[in-house]
C-alpha atoms as a PDB file:
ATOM      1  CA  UNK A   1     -27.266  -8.984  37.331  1.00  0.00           C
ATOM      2  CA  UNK A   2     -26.147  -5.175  36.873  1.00  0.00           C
ATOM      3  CA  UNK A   3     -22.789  -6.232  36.278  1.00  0.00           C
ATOM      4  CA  UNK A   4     -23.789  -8.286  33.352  1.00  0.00           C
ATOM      5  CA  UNK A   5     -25.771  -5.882  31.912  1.00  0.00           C
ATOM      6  CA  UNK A   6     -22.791  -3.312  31.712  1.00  0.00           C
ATOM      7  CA  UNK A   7     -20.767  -6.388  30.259  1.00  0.00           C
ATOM      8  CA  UNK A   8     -23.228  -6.537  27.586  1.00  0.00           C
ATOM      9  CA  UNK A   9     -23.395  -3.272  27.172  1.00  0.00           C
ATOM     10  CA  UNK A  10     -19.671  -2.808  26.580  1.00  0.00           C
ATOM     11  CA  UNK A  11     -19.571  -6.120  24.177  1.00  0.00           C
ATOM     12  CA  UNK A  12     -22.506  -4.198  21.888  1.00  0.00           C
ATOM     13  CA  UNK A  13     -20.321  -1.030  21.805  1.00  0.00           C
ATOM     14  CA  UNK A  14     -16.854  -2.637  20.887  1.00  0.00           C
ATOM     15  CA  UNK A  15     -18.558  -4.847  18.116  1.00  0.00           C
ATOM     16  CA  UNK A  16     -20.657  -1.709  16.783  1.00  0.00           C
ATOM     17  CA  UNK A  17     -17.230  -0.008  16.409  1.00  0.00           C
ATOM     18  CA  UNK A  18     -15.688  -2.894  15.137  1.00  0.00           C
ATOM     19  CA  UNK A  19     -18.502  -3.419  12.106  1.00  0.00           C
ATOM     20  CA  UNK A  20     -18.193   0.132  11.651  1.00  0.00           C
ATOM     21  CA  UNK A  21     -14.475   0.185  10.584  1.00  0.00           C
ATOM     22  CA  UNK A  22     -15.461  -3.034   8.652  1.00  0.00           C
ATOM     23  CA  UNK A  23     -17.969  -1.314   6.408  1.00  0.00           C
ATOM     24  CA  UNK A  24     -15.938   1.727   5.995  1.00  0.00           C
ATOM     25  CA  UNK A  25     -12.961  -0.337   4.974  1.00  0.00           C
ATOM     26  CA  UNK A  26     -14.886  -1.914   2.135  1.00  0.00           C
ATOM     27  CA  UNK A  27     -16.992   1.185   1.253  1.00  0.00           C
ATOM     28  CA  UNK A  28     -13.659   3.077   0.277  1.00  0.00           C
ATOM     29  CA  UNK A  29     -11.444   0.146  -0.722  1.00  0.00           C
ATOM     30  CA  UNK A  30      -8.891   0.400   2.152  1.00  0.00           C
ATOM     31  CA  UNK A  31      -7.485   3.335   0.732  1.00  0.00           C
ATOM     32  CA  UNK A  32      -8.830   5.900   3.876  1.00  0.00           C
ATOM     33  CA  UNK A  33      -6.687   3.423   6.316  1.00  0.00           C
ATOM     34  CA  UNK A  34      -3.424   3.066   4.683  1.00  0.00           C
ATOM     35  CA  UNK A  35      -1.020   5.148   4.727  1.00  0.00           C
ATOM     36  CA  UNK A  36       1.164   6.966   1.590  1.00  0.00           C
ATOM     37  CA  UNK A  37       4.403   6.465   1.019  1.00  0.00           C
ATOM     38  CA  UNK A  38       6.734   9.326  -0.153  1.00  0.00           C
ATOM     39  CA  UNK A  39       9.510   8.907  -1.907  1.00  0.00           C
ATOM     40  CA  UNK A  40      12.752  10.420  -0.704  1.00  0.00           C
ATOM     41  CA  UNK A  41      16.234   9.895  -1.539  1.00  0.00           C
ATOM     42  CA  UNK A  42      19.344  10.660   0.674  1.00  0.00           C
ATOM     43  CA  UNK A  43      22.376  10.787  -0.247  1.00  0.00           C
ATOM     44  CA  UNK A  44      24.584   8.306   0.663  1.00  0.00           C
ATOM     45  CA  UNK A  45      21.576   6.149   2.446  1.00  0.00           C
ATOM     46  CA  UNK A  46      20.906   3.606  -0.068  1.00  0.00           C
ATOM     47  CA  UNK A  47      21.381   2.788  -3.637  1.00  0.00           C
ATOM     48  CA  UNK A  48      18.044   2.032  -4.505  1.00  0.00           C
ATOM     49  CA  UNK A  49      14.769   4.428  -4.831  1.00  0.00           C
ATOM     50  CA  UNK A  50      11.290   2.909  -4.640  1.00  0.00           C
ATOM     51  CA  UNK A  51       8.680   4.881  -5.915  1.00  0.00           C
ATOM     52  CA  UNK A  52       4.963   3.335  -5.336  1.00  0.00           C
ATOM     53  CA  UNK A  53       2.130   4.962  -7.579  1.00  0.00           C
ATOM     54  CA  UNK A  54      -2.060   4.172  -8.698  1.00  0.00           C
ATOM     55  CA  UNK A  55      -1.640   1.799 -12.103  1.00  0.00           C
ATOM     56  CA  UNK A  56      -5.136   0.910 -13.264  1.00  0.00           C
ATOM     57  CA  UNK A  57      -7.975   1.099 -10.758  1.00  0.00           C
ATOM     58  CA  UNK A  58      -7.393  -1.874  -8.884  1.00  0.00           C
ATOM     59  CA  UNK A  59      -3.593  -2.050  -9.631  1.00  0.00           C
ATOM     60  CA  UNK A  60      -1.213  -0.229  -7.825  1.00  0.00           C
ATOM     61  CA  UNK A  61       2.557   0.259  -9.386  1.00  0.00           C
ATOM     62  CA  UNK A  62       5.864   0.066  -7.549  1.00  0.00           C
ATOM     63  CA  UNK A  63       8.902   1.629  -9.539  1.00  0.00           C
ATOM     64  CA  UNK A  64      12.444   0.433  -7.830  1.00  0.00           C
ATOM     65  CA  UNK A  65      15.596   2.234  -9.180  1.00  0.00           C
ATOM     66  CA  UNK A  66      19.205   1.258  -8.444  1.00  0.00           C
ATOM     67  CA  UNK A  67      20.814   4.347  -8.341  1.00  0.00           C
ATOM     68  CA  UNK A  68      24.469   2.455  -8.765  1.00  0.00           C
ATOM     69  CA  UNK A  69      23.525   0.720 -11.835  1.00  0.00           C
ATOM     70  CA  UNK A  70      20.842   2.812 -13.487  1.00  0.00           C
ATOM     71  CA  UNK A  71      18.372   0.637 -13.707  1.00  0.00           C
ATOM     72  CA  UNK A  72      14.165   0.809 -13.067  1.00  0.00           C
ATOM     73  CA  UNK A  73      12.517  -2.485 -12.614  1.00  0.00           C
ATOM     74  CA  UNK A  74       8.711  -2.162 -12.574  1.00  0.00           C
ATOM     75  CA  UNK A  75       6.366  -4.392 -10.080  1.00  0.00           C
ATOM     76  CA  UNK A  76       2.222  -4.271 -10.179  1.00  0.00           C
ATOM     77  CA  UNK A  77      -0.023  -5.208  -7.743  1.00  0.00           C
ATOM     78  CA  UNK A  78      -3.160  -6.531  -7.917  1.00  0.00           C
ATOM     79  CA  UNK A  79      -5.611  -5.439  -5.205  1.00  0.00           C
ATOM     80  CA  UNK A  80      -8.087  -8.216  -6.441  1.00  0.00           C
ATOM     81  CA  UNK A  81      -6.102 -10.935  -7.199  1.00  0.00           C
ATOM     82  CA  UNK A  82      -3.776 -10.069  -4.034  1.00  0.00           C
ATOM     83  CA  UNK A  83      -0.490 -10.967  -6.149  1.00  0.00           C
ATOM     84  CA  UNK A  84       2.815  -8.566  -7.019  1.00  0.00           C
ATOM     85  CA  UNK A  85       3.670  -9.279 -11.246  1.00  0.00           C
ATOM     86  CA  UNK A  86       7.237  -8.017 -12.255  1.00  0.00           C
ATOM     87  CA  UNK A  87       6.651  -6.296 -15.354  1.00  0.00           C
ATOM     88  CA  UNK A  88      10.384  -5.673 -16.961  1.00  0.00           C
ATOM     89  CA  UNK A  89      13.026  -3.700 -16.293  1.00  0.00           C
ATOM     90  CA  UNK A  90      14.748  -0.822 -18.532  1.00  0.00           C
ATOM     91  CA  UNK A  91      18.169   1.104 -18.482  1.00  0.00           C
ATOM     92  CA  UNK A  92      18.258   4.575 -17.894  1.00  0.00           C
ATOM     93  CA  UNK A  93      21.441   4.877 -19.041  1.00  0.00           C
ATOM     94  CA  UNK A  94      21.072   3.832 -22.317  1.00  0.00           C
ATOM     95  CA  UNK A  95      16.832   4.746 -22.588  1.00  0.00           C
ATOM     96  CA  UNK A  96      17.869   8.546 -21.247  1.00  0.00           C
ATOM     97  CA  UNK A  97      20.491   9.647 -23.725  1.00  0.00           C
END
């Protein structure tokens, strides 16, 4: 009987924690668990730079420049809808004269 008792006990403690992350997950929109990406270019390590950044309030905006070509294509995505959107594309060659 003891040993079900600690059993229990243990069960009430994991789920406690559990619901706890839950509600703080949802109280600060996710945004205290993930993690932030920096942007950092080598040389020679790629030919393309992705830069992620806040859009709107529930949009967040990913920039992705190839370095070879000169070119910035923009993606959004939409924390409510849960969907990327390609939003265009420009030249930074001819845009950055």
């Amino acid at each position: 009987m003891k040993i079900k008792a600690v059993v229990i006990a243990i069960l009430l403690v994991v789920n406690l924690g559990l619901l706890t992350a839950v509600v703080l997950s949802v109280l600060d929109d996710g945004q205290a668990w993930a993690g932030t990406a920096q942007a950092q270019a080598l040389p020679g390590s790629s030919k393309y730079l992705m830069v992620t950044g806040r859009f709107k309030q529930n949009e967040q905006a990913l920039y992705v420049v190839n370095l070879e070509k000169r070119l910035l294509a923009v993606f959004t995505f939409s924390q409510r809808e849960k969907r990327l959107s390609y939003n265009g594309r420009a030249s930074l060659t001819a845009d950055f004269r």
